[in-house]
PDB file of N, CA and C in Angstrom:
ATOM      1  N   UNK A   1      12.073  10.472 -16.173  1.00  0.00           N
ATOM      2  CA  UNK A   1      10.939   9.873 -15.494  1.00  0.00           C
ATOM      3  C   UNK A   1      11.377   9.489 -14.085  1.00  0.00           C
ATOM      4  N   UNK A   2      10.284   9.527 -13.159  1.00  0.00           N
ATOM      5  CA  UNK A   2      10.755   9.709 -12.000  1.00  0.00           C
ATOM      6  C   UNK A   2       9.983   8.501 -11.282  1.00  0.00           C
ATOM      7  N   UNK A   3      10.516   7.642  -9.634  1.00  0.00           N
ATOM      8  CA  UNK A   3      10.102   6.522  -9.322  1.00  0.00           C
ATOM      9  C   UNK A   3       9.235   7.550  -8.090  1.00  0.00           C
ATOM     10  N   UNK A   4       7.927   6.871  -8.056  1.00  0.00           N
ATOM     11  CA  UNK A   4       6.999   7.161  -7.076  1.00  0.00           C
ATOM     12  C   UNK A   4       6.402   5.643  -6.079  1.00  0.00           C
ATOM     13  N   UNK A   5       6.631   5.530  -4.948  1.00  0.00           N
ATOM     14  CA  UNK A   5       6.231   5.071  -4.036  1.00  0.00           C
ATOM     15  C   UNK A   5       4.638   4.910  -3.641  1.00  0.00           C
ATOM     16  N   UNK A   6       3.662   4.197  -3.987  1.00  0.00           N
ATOM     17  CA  UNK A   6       2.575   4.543  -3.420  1.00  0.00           C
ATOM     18  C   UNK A   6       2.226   3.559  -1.931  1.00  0.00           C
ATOM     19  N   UNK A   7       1.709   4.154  -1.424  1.00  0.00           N
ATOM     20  CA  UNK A   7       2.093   3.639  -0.029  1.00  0.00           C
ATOM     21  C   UNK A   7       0.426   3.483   0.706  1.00  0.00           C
ATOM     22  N   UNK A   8      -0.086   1.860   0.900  1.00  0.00           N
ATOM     23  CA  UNK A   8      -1.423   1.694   1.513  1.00  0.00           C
ATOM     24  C   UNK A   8      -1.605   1.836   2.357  1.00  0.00           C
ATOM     25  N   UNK A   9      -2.372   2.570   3.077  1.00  0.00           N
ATOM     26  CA  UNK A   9      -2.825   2.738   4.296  1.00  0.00           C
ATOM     27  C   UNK A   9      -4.140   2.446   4.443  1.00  0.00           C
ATOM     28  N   UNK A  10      -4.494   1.708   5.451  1.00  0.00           N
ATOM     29  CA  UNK A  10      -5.586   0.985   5.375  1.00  0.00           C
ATOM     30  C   UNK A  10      -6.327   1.396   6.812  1.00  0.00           C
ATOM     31  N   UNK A  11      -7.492   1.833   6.789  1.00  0.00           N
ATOM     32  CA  UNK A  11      -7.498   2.613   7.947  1.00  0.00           C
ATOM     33  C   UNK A  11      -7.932   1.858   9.214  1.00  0.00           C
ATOM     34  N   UNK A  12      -8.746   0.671   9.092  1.00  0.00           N
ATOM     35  CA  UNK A  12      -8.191  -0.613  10.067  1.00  0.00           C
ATOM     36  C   UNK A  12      -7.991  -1.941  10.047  1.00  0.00           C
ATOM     37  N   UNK A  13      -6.683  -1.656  10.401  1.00  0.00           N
ATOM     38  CA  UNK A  13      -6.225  -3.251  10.113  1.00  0.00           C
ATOM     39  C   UNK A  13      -7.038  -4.248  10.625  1.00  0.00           C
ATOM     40  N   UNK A  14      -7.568  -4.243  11.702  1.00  0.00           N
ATOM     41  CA  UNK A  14      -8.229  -5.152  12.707  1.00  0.00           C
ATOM     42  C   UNK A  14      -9.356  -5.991  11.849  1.00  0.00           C
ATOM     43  N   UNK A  15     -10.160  -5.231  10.605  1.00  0.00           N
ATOM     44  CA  UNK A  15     -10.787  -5.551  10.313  1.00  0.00           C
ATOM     45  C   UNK A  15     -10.148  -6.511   9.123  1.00  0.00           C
ATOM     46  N   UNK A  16     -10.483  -8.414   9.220  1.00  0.00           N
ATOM     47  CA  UNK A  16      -9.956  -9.251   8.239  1.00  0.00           C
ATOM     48  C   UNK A  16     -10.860  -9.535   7.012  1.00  0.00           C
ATOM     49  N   UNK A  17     -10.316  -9.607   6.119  1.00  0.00           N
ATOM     50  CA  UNK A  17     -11.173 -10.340   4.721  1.00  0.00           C
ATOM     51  C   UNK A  17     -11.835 -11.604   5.267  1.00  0.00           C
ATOM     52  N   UNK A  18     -12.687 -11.864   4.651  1.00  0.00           N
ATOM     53  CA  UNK A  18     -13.084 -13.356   4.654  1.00  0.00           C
ATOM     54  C   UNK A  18     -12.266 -14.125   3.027  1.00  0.00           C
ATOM     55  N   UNK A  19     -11.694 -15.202   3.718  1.00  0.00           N
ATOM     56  CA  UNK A  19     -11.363 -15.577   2.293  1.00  0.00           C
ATOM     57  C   UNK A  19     -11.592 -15.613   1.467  1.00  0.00           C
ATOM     58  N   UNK A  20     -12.733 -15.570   0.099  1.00  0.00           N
ATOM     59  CA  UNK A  20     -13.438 -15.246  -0.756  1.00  0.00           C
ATOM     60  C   UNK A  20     -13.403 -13.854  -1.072  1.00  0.00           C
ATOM     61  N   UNK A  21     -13.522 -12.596  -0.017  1.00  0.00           N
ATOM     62  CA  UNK A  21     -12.752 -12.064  -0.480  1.00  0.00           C
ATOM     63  C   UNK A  21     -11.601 -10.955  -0.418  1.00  0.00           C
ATOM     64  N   UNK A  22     -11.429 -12.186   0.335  1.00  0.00           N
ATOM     65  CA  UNK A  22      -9.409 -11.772  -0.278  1.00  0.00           C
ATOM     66  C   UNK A  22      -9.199 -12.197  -1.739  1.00  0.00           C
ATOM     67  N   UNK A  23      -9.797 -13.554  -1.694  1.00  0.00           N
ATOM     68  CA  UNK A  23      -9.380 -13.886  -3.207  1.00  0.00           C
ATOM     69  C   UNK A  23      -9.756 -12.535  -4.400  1.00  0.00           C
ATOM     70  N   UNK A  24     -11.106 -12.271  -3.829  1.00  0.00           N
ATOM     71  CA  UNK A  24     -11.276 -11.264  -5.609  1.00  0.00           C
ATOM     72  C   UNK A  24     -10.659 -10.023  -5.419  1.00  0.00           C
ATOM     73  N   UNK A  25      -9.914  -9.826  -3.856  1.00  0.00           N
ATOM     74  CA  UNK A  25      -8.984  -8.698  -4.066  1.00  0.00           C
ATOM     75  C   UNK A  25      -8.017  -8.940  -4.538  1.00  0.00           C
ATOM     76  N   UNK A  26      -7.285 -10.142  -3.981  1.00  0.00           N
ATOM     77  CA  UNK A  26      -6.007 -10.345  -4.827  1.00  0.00           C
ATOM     78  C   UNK A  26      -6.163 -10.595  -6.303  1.00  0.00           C
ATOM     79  N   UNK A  27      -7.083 -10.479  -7.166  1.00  0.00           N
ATOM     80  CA  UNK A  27      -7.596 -10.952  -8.143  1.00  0.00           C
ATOM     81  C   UNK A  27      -7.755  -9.260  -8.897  1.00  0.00           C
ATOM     82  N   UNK A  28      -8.175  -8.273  -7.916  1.00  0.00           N
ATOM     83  CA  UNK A  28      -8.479  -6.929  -8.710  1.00  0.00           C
ATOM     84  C   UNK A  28      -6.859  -6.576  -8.585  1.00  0.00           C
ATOM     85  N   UNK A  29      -5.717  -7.085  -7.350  1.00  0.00           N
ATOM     86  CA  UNK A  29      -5.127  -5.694  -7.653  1.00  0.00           C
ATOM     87  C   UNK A  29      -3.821  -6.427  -8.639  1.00  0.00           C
ATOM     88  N   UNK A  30      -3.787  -7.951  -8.889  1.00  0.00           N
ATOM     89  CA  UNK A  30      -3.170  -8.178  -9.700  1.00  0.00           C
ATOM     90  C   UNK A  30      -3.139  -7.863 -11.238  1.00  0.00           C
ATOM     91  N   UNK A  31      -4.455  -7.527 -11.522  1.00  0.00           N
ATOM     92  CA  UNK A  31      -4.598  -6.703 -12.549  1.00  0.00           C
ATOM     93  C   UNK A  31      -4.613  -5.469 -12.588  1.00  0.00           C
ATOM     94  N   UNK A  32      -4.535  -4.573 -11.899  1.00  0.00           N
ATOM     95  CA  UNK A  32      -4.837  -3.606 -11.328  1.00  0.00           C
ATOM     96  C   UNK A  32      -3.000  -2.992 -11.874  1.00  0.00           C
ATOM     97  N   UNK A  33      -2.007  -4.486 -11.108  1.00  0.00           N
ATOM     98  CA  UNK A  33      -0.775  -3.759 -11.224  1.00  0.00           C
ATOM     99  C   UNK A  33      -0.691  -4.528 -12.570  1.00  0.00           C
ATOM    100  N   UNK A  34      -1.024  -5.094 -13.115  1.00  0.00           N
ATOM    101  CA  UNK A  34      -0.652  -5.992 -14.230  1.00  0.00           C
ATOM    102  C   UNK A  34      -1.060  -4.903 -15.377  1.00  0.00           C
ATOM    103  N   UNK A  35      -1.889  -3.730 -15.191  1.00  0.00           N
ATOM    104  CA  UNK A  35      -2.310  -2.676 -16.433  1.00  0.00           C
ATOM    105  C   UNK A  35      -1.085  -1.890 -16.013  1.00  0.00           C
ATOM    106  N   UNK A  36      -0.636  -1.659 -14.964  1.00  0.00           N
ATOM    107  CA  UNK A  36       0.501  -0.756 -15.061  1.00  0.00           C
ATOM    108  C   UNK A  36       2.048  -1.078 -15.714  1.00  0.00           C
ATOM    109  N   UNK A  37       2.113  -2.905 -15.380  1.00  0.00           N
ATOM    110  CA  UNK A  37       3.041  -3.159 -15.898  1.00  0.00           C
ATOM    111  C   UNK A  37       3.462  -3.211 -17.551  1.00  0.00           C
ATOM    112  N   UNK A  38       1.853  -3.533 -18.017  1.00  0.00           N
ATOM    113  CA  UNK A  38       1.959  -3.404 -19.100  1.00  0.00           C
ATOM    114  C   UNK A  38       2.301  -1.863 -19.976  1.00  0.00           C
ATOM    115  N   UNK A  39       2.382  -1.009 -19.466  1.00  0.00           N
ATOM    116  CA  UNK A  39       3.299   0.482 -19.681  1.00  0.00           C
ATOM    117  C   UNK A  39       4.093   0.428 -19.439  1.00  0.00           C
ATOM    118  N   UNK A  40       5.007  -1.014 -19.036  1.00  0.00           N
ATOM    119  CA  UNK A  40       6.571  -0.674 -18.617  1.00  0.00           C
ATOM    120  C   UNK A  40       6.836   0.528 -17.427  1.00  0.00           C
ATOM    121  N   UNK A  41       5.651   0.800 -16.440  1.00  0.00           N
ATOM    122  CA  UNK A  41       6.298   1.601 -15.738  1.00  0.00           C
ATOM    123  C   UNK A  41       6.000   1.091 -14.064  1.00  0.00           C
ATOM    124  N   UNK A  42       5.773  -0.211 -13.992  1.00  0.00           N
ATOM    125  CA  UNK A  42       5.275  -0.707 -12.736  1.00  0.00           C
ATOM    126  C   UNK A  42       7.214  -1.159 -12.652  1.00  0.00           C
ATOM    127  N   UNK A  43       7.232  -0.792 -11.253  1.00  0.00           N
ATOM    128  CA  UNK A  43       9.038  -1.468 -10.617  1.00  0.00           C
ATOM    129  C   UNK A  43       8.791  -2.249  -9.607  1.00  0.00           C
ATOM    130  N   UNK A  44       8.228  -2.261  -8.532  1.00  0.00           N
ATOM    131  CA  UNK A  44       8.154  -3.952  -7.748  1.00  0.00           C
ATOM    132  C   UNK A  44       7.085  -3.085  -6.949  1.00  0.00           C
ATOM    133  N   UNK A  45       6.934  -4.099  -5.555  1.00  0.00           N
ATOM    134  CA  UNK A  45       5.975  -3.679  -4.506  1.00  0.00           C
ATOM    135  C   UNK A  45       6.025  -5.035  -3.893  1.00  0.00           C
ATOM    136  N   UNK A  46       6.068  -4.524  -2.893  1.00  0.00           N
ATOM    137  CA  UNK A  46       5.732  -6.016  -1.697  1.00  0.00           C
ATOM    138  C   UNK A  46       4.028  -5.680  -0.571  1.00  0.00           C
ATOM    139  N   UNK A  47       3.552  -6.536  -0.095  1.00  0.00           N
ATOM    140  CA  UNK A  47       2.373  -6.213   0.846  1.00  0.00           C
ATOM    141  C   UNK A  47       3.320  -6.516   2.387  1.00  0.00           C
ATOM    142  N   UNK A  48       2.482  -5.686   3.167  1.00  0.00           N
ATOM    143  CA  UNK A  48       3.325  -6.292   4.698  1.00  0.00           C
ATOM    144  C   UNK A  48       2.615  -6.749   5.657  1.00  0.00           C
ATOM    145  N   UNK A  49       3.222  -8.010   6.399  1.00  0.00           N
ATOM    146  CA  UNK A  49       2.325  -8.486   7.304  1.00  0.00           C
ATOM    147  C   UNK A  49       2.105  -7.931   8.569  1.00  0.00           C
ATOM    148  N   UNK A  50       1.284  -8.473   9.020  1.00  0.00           N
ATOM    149  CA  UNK A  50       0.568  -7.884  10.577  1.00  0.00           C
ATOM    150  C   UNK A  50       0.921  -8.710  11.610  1.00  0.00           C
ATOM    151  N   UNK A  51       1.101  -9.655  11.221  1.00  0.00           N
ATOM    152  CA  UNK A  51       1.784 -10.541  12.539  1.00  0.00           C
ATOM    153  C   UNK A  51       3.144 -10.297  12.538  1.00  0.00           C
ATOM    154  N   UNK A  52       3.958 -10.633  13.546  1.00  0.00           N
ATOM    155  CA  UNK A  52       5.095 -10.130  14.043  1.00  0.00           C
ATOM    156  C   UNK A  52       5.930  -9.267  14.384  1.00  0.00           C
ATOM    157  N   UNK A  53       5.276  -7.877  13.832  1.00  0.00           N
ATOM    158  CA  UNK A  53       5.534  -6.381  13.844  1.00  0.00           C
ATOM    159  C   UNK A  53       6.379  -5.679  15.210  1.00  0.00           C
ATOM    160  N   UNK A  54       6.786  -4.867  15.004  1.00  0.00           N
ATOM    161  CA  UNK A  54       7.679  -4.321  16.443  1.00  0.00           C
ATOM    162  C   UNK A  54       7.576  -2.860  15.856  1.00  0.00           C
ATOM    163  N   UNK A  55       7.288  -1.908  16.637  1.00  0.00           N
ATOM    164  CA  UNK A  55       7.240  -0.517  16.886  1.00  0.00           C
ATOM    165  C   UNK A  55       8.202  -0.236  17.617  1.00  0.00           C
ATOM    166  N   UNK A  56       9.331   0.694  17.272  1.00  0.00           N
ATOM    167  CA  UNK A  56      10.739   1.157  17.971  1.00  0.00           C
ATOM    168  C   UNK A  56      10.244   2.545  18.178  1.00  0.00           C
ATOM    169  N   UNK A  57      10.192   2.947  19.322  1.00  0.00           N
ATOM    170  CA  UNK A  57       9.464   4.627  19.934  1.00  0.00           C
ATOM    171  C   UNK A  57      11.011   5.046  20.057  1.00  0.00           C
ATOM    172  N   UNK A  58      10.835   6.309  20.107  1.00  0.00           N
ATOM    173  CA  UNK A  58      12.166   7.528  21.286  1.00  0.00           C
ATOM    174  C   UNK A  58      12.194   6.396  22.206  1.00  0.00           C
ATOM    175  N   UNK A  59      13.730   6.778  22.539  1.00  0.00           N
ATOM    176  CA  UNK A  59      14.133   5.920  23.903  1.00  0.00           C
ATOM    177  C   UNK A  59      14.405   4.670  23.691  1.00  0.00           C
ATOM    178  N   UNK A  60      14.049   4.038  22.478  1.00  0.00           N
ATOM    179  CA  UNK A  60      14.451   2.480  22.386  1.00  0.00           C
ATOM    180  C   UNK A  60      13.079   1.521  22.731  1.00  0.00           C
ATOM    181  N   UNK A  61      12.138   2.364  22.917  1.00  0.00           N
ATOM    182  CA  UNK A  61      10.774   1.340  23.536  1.00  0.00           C
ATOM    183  C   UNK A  61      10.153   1.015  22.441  1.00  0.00           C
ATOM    184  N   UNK A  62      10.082  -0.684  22.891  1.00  0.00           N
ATOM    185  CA  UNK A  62       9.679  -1.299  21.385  1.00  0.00           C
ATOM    186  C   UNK A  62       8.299  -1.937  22.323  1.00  0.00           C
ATOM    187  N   UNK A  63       7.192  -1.679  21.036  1.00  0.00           N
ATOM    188  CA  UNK A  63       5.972  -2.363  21.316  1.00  0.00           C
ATOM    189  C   UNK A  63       5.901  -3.397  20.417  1.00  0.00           C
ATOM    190  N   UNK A  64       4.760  -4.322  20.973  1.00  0.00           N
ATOM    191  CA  UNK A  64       4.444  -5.684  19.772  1.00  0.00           C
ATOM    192  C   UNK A  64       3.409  -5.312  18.839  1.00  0.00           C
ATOM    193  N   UNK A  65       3.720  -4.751  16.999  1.00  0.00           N
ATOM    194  CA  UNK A  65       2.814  -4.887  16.229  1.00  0.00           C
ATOM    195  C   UNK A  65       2.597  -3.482  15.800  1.00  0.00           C
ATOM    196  N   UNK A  66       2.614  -2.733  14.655  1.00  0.00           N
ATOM    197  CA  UNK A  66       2.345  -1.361  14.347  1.00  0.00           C
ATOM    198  C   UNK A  66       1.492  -0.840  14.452  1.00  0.00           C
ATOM    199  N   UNK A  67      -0.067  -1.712  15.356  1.00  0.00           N
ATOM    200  CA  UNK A  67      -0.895  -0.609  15.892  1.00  0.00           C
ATOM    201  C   UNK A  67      -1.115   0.130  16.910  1.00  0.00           C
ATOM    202  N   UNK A  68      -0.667   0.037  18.263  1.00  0.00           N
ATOM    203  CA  UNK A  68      -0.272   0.731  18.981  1.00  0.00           C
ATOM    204  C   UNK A  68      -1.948   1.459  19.572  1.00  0.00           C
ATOM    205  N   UNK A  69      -1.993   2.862  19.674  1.00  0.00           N
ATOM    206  CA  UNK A  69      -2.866   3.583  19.521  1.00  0.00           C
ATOM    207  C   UNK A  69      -3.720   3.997  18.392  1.00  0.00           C
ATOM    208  N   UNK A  70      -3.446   3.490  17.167  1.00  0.00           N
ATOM    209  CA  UNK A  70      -4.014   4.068  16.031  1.00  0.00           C
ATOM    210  C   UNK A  70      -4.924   2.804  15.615  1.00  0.00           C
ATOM    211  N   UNK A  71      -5.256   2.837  14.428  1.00  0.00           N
ATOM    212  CA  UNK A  71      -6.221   1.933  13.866  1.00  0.00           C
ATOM    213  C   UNK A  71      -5.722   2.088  12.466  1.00  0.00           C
ATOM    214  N   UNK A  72      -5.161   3.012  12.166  1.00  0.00           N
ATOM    215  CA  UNK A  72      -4.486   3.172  10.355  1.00  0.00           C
ATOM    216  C   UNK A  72      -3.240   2.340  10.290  1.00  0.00           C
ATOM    217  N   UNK A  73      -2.704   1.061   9.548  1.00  0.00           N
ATOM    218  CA  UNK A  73      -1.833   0.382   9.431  1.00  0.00           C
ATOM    219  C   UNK A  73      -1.448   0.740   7.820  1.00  0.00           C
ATOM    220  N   UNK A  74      -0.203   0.364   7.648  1.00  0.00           N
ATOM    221  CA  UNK A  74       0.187   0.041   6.609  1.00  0.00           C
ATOM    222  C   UNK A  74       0.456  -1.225   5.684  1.00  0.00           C
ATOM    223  N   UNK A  75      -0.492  -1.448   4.805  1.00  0.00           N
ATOM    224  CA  UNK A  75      -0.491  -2.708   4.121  1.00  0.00           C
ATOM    225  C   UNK A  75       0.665  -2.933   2.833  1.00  0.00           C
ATOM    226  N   UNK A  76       0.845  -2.189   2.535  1.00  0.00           N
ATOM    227  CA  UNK A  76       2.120  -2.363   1.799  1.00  0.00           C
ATOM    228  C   UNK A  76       2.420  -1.466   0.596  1.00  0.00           C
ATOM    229  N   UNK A  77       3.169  -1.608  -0.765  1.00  0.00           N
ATOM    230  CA  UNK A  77       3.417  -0.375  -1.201  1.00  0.00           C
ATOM    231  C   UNK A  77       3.979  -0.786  -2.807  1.00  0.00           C
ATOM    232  N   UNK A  78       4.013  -0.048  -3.507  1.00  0.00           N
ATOM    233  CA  UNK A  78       4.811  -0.466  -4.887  1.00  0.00           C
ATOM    234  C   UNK A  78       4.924   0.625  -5.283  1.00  0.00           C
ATOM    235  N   UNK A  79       5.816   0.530  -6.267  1.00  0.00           N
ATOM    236  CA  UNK A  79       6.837   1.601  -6.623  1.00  0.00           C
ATOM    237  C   UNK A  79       6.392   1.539  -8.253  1.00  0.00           C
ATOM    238  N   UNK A  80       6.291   3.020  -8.812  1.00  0.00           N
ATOM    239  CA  UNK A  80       5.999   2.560 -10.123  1.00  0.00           C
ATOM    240  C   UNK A  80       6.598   3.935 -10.742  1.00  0.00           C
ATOM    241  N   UNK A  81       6.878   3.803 -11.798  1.00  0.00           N
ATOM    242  CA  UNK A  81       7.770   5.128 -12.881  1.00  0.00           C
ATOM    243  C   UNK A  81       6.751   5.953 -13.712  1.00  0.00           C
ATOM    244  N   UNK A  82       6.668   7.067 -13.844  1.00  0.00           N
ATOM    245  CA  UNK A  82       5.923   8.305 -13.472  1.00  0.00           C
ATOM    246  C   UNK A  82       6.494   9.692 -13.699  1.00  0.00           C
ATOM    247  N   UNK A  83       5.950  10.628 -14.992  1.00  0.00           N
ATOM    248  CA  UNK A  83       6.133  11.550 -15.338  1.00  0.00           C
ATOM    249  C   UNK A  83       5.959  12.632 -14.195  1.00  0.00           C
ATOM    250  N   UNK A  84       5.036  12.490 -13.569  1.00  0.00           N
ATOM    251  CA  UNK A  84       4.666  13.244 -12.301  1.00  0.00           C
ATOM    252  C   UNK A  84       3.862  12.772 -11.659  1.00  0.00           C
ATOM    253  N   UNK A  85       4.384  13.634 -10.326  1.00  0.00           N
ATOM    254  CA  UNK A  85       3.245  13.309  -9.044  1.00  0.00           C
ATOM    255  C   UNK A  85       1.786  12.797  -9.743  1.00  0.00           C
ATOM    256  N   UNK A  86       1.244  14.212 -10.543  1.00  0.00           N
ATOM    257  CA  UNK A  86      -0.516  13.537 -10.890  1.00  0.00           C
ATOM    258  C   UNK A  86      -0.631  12.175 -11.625  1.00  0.00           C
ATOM    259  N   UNK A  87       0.498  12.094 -12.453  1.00  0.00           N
ATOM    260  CA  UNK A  87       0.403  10.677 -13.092  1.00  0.00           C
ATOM    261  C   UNK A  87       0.202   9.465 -12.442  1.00  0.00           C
ATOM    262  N   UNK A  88       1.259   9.864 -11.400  1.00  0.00           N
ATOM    263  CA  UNK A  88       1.268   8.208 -10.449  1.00  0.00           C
ATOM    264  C   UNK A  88       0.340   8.391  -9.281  1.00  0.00           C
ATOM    265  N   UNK A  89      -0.598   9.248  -9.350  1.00  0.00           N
ATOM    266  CA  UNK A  89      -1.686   9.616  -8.527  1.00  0.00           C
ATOM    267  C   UNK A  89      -2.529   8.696  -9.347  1.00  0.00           C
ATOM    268  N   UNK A  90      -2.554   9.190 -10.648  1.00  0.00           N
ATOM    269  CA  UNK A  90      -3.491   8.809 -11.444  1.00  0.00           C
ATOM    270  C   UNK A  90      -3.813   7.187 -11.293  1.00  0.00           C
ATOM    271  N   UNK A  91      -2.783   6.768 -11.022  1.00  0.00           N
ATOM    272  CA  UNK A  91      -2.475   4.711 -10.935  1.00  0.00           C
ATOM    273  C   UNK A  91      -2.778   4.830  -9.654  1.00  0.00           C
ATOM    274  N   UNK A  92      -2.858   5.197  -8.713  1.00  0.00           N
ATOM    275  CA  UNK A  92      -3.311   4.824  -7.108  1.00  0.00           C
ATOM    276  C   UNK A  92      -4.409   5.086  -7.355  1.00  0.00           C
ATOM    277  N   UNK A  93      -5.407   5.974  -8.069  1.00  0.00           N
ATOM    278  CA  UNK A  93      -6.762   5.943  -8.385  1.00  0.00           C
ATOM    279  C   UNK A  93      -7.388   4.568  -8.713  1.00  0.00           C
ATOM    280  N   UNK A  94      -7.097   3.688  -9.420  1.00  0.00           N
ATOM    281  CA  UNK A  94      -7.139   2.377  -9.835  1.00  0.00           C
ATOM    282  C   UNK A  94      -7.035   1.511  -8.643  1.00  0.00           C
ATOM    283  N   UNK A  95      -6.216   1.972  -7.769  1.00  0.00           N
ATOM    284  CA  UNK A  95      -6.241   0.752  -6.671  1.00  0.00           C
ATOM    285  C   UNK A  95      -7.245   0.082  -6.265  1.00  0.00           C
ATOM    286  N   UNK A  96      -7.709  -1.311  -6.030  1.00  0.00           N
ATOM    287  CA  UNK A  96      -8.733  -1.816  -5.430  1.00  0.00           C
ATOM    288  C   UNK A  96      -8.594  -1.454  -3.663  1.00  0.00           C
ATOM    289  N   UNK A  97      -7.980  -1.126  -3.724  1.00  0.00           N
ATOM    290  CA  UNK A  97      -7.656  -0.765  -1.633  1.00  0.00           C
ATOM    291  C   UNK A  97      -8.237  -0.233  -1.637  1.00  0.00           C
ATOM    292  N   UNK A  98      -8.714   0.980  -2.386  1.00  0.00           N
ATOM    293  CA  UNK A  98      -9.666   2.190  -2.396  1.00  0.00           C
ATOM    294  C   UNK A  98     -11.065   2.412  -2.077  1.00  0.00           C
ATOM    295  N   UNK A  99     -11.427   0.417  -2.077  1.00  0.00           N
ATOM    296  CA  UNK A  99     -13.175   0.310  -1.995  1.00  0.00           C
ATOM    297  C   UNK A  99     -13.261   0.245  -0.573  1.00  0.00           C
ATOM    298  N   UNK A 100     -11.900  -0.307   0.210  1.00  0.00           N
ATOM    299  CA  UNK A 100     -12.133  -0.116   1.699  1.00  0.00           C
ATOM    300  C   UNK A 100     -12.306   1.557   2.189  1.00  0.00           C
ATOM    301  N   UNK A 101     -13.531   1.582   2.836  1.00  0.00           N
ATOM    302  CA  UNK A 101     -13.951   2.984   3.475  1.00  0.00           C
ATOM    303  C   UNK A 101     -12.452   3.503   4.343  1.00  0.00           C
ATOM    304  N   UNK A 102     -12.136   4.455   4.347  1.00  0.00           N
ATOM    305  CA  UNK A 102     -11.323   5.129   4.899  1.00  0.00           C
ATOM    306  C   UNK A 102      -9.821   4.684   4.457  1.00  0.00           C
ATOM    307  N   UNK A 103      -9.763   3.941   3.633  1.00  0.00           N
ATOM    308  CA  UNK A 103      -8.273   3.683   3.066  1.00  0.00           C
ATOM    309  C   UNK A 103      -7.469   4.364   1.979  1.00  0.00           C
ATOM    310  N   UNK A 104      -6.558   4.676   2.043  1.00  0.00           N
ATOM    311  CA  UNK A 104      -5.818   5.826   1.259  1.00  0.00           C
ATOM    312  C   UNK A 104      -4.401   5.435   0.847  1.00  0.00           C
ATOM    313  N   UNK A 105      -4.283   6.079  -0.498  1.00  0.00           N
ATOM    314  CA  UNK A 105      -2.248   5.391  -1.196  1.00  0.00           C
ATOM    315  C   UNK A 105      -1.802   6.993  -0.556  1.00  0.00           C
ATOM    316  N   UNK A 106      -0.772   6.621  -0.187  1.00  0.00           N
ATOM    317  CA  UNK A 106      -0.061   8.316  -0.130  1.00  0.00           C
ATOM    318  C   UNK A 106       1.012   8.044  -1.333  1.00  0.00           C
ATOM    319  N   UNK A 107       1.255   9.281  -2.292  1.00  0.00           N
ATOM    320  CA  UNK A 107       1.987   9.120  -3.100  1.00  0.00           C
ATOM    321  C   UNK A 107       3.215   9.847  -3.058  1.00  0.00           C
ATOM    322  N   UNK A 108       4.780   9.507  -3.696  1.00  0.00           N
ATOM    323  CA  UNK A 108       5.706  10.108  -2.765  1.00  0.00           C
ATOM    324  C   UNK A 108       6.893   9.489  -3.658  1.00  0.00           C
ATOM    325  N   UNK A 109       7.194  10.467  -4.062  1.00  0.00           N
ATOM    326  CA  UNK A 109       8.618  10.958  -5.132  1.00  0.00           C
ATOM    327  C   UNK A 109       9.837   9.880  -4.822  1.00  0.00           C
ATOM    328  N   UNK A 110      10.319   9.270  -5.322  1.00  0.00           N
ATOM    329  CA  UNK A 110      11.350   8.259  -4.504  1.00  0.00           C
ATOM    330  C   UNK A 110      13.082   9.430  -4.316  1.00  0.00           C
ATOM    331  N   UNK A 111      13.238   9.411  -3.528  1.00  0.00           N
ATOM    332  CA  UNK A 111      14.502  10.256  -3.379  1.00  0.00           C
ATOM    333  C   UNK A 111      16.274   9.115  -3.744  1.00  0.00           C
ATOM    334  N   UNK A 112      16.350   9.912  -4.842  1.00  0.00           N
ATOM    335  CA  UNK A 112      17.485   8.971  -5.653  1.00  0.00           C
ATOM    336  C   UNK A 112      19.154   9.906  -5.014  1.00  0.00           C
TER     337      UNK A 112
END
């Protein structure tokens, strides 16, 4: 069994929750990973913040914050154990990130 990476991309960061709901997101995807864990095949995941960020370009040029020119950020990622690619596709299907319009898991083989 093999470790797969699913990786959020959120297609703009700019746009914030209102607290309420953030809460019932953090509320879908704790269950969300809490059905995976319960298969014994969820391995960790962290979310990443938006404040303090640094972009390192060619040349050493560092900007403030990973949006730059784009509007697609990365919100964060978890790692979960997985017969195959479609399987652990199959669990990023479940994601609540997914109800945000234009947001996407990329899924991605962990290299051991």
């Amino acid at each position: 069994m093999d470790e797969y990476m699913l990786i959020f991309r959120h297609q703009d960061g700019s746009k914030l929750a209102s607290p309420e709901q953030m809460q019932v997101w953090m509320k879908q995807t704790m269950d969300w990973i809490g059905g995976i864990a319960a298969q014994n095949k969820y391995v960790g995941g962290h979310g990443l913040s938006f404040d303090n960020a640094r972009t390192v370009g060619h040349g050493g040029v560092v900007t403030n914050g990973p949006f730059g020119d784009i509007k697609e950020t990365l919100g964060g990622y978890i790692i979960v154990k997985a017969a195959s690619p479609d399987e652990a596709a199959e669990f990023a299907k479940g994601s609540p990130i997914l109800q945000g319009e234009g947001n996407t898991i990329e899924v991605r083989r962990m290299a051991h």
